[in-house]
Protein backbone atom coordinates (compact mmCIF):
# COMPACT_ATOMS: atom_id res chain seq x y z
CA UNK A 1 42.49 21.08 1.43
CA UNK A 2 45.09 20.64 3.89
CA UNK A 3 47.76 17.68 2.67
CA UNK A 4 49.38 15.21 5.02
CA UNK A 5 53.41 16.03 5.51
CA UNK A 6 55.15 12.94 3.66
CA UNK A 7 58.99 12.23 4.35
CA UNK A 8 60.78 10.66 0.99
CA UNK A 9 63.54 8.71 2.07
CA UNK A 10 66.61 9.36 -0.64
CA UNK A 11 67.37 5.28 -0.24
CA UNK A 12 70.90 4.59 -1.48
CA UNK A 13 71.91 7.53 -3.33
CA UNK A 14 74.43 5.36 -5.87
CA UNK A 15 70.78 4.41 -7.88
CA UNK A 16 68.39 6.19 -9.30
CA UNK A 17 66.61 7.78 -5.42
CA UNK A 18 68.22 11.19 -6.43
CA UNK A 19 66.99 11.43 -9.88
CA UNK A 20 63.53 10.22 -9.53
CA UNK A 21 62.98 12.45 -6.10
CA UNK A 22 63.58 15.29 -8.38
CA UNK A 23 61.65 14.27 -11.15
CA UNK A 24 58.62 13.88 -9.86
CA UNK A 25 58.95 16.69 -7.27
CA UNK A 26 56.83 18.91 -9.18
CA UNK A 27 53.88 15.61 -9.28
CA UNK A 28 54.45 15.33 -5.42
CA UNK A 29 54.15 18.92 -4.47
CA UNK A 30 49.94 18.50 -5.63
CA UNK A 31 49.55 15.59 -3.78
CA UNK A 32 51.25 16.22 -0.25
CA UNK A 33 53.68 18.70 1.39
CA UNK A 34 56.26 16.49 0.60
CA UNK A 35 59.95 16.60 2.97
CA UNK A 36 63.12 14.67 1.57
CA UNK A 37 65.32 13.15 4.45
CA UNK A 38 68.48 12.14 2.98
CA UNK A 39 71.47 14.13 1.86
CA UNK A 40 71.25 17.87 0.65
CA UNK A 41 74.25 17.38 -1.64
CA UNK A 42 72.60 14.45 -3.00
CA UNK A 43 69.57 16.01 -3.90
CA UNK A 44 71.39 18.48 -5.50
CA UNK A 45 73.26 15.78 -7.79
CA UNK A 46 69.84 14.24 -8.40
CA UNK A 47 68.42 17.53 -9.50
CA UNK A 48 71.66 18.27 -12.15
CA UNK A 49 70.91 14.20 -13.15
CA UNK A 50 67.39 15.02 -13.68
CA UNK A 51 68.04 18.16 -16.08
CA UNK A 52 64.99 19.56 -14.08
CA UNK A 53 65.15 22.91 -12.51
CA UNK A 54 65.59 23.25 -8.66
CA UNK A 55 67.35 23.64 -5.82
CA UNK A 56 67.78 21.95 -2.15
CA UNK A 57 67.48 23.13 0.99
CA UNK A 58 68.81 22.30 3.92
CA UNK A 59 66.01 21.95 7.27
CA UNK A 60 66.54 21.06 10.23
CA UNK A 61 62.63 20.02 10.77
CA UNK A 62 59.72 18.55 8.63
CA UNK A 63 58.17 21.58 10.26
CA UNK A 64 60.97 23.89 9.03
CA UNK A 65 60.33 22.66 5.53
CA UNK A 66 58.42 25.18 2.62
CA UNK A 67 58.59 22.99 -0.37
CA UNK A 68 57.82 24.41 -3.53
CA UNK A 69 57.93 23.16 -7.23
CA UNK A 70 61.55 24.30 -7.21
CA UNK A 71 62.36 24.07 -3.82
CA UNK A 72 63.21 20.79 -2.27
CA UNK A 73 63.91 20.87 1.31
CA UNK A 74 65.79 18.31 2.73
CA UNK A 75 66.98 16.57 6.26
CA UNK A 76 70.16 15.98 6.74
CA UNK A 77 70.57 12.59 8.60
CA UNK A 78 73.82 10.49 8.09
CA UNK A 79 76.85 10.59 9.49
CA UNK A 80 78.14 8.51 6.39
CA UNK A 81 80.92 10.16 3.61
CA UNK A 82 79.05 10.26 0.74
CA UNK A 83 81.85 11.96 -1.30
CA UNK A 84 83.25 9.47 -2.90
CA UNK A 85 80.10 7.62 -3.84
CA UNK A 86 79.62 6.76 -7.42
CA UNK A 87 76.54 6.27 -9.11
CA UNK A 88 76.03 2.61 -10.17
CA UNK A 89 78.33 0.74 -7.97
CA UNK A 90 77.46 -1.22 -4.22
CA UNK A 91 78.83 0.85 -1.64
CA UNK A 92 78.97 0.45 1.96
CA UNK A 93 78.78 4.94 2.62
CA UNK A 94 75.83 4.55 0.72
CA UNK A 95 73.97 1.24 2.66
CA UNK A 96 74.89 2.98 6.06
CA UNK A 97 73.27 6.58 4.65
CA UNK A 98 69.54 4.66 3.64
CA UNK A 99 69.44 2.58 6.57
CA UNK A 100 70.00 6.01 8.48
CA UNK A 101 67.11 8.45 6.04
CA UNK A 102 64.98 5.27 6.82
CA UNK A 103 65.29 5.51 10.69
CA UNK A 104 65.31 9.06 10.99
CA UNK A 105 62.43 9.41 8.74
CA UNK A 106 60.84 6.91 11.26
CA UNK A 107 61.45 8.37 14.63
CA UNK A 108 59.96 11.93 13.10
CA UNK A 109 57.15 10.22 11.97
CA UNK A 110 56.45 8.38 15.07
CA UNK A 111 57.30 11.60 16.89
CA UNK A 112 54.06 13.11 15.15
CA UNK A 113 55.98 15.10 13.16
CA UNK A 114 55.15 13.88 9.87
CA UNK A 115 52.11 12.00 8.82
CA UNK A 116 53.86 8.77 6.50
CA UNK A 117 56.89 7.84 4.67
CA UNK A 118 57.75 6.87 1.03
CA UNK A 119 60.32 5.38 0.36
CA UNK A 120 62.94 5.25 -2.50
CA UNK A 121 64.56 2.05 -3.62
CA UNK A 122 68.02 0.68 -1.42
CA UNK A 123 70.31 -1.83 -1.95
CA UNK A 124 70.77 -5.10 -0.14
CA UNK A 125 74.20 -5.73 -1.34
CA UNK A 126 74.87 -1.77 0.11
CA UNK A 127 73.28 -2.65 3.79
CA UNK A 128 75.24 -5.87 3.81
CA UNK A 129 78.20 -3.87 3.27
CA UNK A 130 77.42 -1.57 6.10
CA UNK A 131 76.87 -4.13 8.36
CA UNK A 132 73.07 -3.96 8.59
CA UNK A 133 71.79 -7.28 9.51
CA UNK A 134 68.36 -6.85 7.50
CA UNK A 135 67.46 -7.28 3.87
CA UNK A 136 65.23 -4.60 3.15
CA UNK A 137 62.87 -1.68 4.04
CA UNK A 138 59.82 -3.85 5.83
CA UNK A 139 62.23 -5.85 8.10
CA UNK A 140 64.15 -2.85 9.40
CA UNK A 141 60.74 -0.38 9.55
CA UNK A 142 58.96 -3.65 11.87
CA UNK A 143 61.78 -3.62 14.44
CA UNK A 144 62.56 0.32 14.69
CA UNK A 145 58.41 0.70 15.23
CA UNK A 146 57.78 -2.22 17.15
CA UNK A 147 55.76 -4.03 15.20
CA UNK A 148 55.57 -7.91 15.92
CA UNK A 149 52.85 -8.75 13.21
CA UNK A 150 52.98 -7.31 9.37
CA UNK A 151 53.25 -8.03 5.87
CA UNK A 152 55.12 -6.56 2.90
CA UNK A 153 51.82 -5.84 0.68
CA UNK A 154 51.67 -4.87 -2.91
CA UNK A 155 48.77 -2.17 -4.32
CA UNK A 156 48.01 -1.76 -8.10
CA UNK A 157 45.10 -1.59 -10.35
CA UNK A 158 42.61 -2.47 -7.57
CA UNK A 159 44.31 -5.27 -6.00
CA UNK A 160 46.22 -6.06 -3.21
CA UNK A 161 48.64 -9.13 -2.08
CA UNK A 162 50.31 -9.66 0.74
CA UNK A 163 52.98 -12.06 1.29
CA UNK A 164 53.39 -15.01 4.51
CA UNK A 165 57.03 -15.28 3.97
CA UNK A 166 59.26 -12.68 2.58
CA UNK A 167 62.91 -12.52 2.42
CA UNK A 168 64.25 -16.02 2.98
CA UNK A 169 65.21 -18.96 0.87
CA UNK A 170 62.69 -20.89 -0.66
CA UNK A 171 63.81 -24.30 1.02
CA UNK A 172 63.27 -22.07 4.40
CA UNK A 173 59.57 -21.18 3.11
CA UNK A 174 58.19 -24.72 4.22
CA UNK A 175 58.96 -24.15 8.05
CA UNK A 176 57.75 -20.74 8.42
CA UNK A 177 54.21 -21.25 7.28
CA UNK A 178 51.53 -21.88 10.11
CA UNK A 179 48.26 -21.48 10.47
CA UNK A 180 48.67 -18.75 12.71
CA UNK A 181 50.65 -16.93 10.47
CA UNK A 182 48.83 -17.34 7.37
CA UNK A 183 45.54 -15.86 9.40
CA UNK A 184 47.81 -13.04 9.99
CA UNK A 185 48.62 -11.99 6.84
CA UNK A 186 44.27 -12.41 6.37
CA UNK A 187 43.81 -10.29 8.83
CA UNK A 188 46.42 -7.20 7.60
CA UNK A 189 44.71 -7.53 4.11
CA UNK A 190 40.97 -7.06 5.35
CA UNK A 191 42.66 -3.77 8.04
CA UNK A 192 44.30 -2.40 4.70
CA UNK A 193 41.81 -2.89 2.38
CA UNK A 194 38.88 -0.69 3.20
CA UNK A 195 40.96 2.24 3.48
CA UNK A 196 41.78 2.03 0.02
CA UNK A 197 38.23 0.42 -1.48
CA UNK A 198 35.89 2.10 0.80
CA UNK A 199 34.54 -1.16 1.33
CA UNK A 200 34.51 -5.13 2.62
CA UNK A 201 37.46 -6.45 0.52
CA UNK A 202 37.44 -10.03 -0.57
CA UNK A 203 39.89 -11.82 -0.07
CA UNK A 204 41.43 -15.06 -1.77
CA UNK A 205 44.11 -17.23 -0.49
CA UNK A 206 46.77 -18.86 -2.40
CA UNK A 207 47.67 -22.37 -2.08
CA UNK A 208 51.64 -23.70 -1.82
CA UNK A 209 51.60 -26.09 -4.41
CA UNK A 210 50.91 -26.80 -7.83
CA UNK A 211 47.32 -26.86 -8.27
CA UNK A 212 46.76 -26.69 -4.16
CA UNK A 213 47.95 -29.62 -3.90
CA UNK A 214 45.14 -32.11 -5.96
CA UNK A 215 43.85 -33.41 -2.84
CA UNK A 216 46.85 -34.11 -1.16
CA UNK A 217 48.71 -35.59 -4.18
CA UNK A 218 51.27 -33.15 -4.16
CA UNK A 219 51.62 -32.10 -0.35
CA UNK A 220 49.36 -31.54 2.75
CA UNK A 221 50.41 -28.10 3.15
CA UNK A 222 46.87 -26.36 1.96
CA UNK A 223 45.07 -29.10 4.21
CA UNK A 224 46.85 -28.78 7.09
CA UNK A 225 48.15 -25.35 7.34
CA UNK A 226 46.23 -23.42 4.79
CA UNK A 227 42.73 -24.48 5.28
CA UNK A 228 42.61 -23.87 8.90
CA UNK A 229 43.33 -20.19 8.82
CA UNK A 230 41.19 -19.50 6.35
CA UNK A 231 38.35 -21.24 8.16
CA UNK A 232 39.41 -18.89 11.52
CA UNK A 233 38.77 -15.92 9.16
CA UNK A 234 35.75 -16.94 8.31
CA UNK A 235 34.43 -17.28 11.83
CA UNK A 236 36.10 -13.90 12.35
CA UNK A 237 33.54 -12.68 9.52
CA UNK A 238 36.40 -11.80 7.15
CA UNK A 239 34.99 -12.51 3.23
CA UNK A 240 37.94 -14.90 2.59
CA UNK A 241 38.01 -18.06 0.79
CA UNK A 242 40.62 -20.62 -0.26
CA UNK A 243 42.97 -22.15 -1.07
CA UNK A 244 43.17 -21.84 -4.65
CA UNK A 245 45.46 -22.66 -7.00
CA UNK A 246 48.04 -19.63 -7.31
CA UNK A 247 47.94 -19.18 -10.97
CA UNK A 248 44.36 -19.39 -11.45
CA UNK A 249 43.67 -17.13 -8.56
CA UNK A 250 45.47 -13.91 -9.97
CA UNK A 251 43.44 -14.32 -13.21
CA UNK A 252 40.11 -14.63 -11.03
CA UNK A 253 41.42 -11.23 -9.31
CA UNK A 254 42.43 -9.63 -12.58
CA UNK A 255 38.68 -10.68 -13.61
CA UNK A 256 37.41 -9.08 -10.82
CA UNK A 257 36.58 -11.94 -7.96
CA UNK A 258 39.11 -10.76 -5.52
CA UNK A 259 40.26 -7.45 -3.89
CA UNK A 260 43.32 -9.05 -2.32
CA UNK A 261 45.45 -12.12 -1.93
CA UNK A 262 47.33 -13.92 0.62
CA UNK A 263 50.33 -15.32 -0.89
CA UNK A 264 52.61 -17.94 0.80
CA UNK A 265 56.51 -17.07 -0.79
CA UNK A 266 57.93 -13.72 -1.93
CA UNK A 267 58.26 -14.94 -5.97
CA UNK A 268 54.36 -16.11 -5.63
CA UNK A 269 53.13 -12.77 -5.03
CA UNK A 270 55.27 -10.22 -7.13
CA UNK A 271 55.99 -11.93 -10.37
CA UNK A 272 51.85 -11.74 -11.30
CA UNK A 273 51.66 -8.17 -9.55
CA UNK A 274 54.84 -6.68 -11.52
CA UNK A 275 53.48 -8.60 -14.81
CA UNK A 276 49.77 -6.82 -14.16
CA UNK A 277 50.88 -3.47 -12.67
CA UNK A 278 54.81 -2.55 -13.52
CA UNK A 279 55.20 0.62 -12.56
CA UNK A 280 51.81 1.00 -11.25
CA UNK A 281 52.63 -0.77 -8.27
CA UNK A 282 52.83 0.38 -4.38
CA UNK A 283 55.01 -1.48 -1.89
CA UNK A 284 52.55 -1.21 1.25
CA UNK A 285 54.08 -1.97 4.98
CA UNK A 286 50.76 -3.30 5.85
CA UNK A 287 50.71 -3.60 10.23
CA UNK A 288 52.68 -0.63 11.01
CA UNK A 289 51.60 2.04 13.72
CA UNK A 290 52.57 4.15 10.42
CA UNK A 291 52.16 5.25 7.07
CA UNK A 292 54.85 3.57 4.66
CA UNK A 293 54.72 3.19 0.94
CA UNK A 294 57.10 2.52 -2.05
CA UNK A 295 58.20 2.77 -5.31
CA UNK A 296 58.32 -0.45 -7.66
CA UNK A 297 62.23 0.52 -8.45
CA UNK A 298 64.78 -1.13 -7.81
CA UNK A 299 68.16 0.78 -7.34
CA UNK A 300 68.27 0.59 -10.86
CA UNK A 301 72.31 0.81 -11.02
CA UNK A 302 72.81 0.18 -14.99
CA UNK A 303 71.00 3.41 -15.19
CA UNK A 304 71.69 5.17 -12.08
CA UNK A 305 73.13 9.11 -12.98
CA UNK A 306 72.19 9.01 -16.48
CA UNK A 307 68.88 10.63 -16.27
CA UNK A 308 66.88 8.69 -17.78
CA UNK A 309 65.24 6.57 -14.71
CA UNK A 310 61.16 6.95 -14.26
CA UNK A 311 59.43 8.61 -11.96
CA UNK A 312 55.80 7.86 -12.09
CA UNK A 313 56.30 5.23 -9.44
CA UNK A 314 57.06 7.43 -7.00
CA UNK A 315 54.40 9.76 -7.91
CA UNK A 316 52.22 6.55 -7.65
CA UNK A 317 53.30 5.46 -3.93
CA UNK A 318 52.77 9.28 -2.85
CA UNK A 319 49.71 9.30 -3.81
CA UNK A 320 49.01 5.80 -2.07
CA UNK A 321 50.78 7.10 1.15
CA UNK A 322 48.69 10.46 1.10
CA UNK A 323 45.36 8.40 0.77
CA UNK A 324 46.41 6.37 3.82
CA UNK A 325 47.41 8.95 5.65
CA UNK A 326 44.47 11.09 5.54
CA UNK A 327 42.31 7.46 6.09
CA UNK A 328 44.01 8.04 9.92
């Protein structure tokens, strides 16, 4: 069997991106030929964290790279000092050195030279520091590939959600929700779906308010902006249906009704998924021309360097990424 060629982003090497990378190295080398681009050193540090055996290596290529269990080749691609970077606290080195892994490991990819990325954890507080005017991985991924419509999905235990609005305050949620872009996010679900269920997914659509809204008691939101995209994706032959009332709809899906879930505000979405999944589940860049996956970590800075940070996540969101990639 011939495995796709994965690039795993360090992230901000102050958490726990190091540690984990190394950790589940071993796990990642039988599910793709896996290729870190981050900071040699770094790994190195992650590997001593760990307590695991190992070395890096330095490549100049994805194609360069001959990963083994103990080998873990590596990219080099920041111009940032990390010298001075300690494990645990924001620093602005360390936001400049993920934003640049992320685009490098980006441009190869789109170059053809790799076939999807995974991602470990970065900090917002670090980008802000270095000046980079996004808030996270799916915001700076959609402009460096060109990507005008996409969603920030999560995968675990058989169910997927992606999410209308994402980073933004949630007095700002109100005046970014359309029908047109709620019938986006439908239509990402029901393109990502298959590829992971080998089948029509079904797809349920949350509504804004508190019980959607009991007729319009509460708000006109699923009546007037709601309920018209999901009646476009039904004449577009998508199985969708809605909306229903948020927190009944995640227990119909954890009964088994529905394979995926629109849902309108960031909070909306992940609180149920983390509660039903934890560790178990896969950030998804759902619209991209590529492959991209996650980790659930954060940076995980209370912990970071002590060696004690998880790493089945990771393993998880390979495994995700590898499935996706061979799908193309």
């Amino acid at each position: 069997m011939t495995y796709p060629r994965l690039l795993i982003t360090l992230g901000d090497v102050a958490g726990i991106g190091p540690e984990i990378v190394a950790k589940a190295w071993p796990r990642l080398m039988r599910l793709a030929r896996p290729v870190v681009v981050g900071d040699p050193d770094w790994v190195g540090r992650g590997i001593g964290h760990a307590g695991t055996p190992g070395r890096a290596q330095t490549v100049s290529s994805p194609a360069e790279a001959q990963p083994t269990e103990t080998v873990i080749p590596c990219i080099p691609a920041t111009s940032a000092d990390l010298r001075n970077v300690e494990p645990g606290r924001v620093s602005a080195a360390a936001g400049k050195a993920a934003y640049d892994f992320l685009g490098k490991a980006i441009d190869l990819t789109l170059d053809g030279q790799a076939d999807g990325i995974v991602t470990c954890p970065l900090h917002k507080e670090g980008l802000h520091a270095a000046g980079v005017k996004h808030p996270g991985h799916t915001e700076i991924l959609a402009e460096r590939t060109g990507t005008k419509e996409f969603a920030m999905g999560h995968w675990g235990d058989g169910i997927a959600v992606a999410h209308v609005t994402l980073h933004i305050a949630l007095r700002d949620v109100f005046s970014r929700l359309n029908p047109p872009a709620v019938l986006e996010k439908i239509r990402l679900l029901n393109g990502l779906l298959p590829k992971l269920l080998n089948r029509k997914p079904r797809i349920g659509v949350a509504a804004l308010n508190p019980h959607a809204s009991d007729g319009g008691l509460f708000g006109d939101e699923e009546a007037r902006v709601i309920a018209p995209a999901v009646a476009a994706g039904l004449e577009e032959r998508i199985d969708v249906s809605g909306p229903w009332p948020a927190d009944t709809l995640f227990v119909r899906a954890h009964r088994g009704e529905f394979d995926g879930i629109v849902a309108m505000y960031h909070d909306e979405g992940h609180i149920a998924m983390k509660l039903r999944c934890g560790p178990r589940c896969v950030n998804i860049t759902v619209g991209l021309p590529i492959v991209r996956t996650s980790d659930a970590h954060v940076t995980a800075y209370d912990i970071a360097g002590k060696g004690v940070a998880e790493a089945g996540s990771l393993v998880t969101a390979t495994e995700v990424a590898a499935k996706l990639a061979m799908a193309r």
